[in-house]
C-alpha atoms as a PDB file:
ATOM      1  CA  UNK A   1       9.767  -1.712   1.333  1.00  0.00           C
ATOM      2  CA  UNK A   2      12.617  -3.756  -0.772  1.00  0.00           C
ATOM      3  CA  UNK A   3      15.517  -1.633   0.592  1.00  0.00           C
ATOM      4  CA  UNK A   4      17.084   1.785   1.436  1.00  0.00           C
ATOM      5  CA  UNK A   5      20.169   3.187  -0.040  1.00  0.00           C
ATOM      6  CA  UNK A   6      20.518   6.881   1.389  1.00  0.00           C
ATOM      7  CA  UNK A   7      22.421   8.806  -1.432  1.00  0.00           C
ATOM      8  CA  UNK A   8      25.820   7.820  -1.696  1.00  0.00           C
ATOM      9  CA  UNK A   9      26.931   8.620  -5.360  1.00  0.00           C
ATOM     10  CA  UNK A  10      26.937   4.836  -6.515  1.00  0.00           C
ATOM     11  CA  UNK A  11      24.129   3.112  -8.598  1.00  0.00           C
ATOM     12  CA  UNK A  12      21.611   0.934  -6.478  1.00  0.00           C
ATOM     13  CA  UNK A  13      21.516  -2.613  -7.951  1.00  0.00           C
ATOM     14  CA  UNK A  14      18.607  -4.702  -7.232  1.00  0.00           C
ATOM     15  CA  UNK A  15      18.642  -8.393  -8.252  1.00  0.00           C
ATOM     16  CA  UNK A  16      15.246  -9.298  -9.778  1.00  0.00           C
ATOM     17  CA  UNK A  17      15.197 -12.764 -10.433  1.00  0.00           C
ATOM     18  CA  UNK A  18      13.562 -13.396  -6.927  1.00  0.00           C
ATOM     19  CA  UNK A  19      10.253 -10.979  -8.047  1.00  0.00           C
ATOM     20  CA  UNK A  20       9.741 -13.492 -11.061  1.00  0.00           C
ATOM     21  CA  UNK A  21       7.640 -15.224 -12.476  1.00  0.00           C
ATOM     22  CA  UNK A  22       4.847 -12.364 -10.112  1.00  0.00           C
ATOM     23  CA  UNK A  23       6.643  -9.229 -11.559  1.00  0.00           C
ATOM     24  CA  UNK A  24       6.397 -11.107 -14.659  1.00  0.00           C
ATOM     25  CA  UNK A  25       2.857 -11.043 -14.381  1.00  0.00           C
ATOM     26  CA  UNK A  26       1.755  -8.693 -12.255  1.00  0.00           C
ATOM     27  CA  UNK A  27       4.172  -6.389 -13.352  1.00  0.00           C
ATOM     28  CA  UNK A  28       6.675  -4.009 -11.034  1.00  0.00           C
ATOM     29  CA  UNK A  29       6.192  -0.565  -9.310  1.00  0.00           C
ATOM     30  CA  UNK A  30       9.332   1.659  -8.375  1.00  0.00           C
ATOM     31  CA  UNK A  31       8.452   4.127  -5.566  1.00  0.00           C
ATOM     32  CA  UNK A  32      10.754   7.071  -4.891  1.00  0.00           C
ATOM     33  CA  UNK A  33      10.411   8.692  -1.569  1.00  0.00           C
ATOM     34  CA  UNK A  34      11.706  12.439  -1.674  1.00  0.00           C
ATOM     35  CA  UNK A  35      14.573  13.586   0.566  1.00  0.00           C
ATOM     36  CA  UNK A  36      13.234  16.164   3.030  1.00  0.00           C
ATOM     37  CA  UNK A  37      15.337  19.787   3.510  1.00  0.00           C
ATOM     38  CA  UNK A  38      14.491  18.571   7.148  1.00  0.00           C
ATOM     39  CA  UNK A  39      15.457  14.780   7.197  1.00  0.00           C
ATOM     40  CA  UNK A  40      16.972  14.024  10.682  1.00  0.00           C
ATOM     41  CA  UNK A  41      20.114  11.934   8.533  1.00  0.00           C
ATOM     42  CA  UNK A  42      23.011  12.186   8.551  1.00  0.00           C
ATOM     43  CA  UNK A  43      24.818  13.128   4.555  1.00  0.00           C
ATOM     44  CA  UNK A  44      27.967  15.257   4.311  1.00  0.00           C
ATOM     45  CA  UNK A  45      26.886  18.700   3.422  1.00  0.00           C
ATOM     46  CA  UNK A  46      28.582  18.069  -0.111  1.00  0.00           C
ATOM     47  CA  UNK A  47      26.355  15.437  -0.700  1.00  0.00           C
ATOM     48  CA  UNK A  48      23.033  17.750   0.165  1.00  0.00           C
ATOM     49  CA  UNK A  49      21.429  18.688  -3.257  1.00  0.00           C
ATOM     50  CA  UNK A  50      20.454  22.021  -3.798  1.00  0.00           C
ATOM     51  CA  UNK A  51      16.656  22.346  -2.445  1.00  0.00           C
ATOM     52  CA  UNK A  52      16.503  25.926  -3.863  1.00  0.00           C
ATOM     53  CA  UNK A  53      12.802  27.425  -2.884  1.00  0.00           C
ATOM     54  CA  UNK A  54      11.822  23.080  -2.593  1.00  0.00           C
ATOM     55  CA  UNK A  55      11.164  21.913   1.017  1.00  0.00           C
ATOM     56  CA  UNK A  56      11.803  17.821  -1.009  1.00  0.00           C
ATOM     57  CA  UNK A  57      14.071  16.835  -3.735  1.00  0.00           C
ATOM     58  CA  UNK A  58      13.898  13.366  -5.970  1.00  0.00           C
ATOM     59  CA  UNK A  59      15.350  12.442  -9.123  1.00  0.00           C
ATOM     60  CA  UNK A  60      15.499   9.162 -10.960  1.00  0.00           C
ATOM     61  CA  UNK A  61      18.266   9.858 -13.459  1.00  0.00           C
ATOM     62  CA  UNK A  62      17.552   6.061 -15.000  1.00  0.00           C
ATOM     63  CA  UNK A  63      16.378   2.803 -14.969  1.00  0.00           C
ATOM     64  CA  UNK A  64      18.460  -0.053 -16.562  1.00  0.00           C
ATOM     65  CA  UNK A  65      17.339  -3.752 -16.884  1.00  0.00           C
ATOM     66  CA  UNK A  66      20.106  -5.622 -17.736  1.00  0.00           C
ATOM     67  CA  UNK A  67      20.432  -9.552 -17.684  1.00  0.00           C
ATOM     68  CA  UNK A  68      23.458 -11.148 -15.582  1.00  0.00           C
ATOM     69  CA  UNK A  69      24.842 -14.344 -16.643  1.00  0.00           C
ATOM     70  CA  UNK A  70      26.910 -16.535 -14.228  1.00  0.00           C
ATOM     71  CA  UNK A  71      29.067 -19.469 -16.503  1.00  0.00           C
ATOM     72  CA  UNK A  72      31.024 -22.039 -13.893  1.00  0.00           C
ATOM     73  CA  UNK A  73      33.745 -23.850 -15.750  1.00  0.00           C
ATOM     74  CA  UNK A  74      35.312 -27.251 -14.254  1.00  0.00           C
ATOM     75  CA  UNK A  75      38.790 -27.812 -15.670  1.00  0.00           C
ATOM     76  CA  UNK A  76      40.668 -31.239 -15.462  1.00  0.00           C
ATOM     77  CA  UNK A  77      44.314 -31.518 -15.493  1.00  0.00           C
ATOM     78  CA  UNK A  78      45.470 -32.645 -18.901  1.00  0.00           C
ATOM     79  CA  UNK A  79      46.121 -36.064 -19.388  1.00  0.00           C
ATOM     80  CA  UNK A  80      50.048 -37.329 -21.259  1.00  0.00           C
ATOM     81  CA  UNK A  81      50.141 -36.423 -24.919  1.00  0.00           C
ATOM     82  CA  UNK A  82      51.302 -38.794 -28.006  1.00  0.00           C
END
């Protein structure tokens, strides 16, 4: 397991740069355990989804890759001008 991130209304970021160059090859796979009607955690009961006649709920809304580019700048004091 890479992580956990019970549901908490904000995207879950996962840096992937350490999976490479293996996800690169042998390529990535995204498992989604469902949240039980019964799960012994602790959510307010706004943030329950509506199981309906379901006993499990799990949605994947989407899955972005975007790349993240870090640029570090050294600045010298300027020197007299002519």
């Amino acid at each position: 397991m890479l992580d956990d991130n019970f549901f908490n209304g904000s995207p879950w970021e996962v840096g992937l740069k350490r999976f490479t160059p293996q996800a690169l090859t042998e390529g990535m796979e995204l498992n989604v355990l469902p949240l039980r009607k019964d799960a012994p955690i602790f959510l307010p009961k706004r943030s329950w989804p509506e199981f309906g006649a379901r006993t499990e709920i799990a949605d994947v809304i989407a899955i972005q890759v975007s790349p993240e580019y870090a640029v570090t700048l050294t600045l010298q004091p300027a020197g007299p001008t002519h």
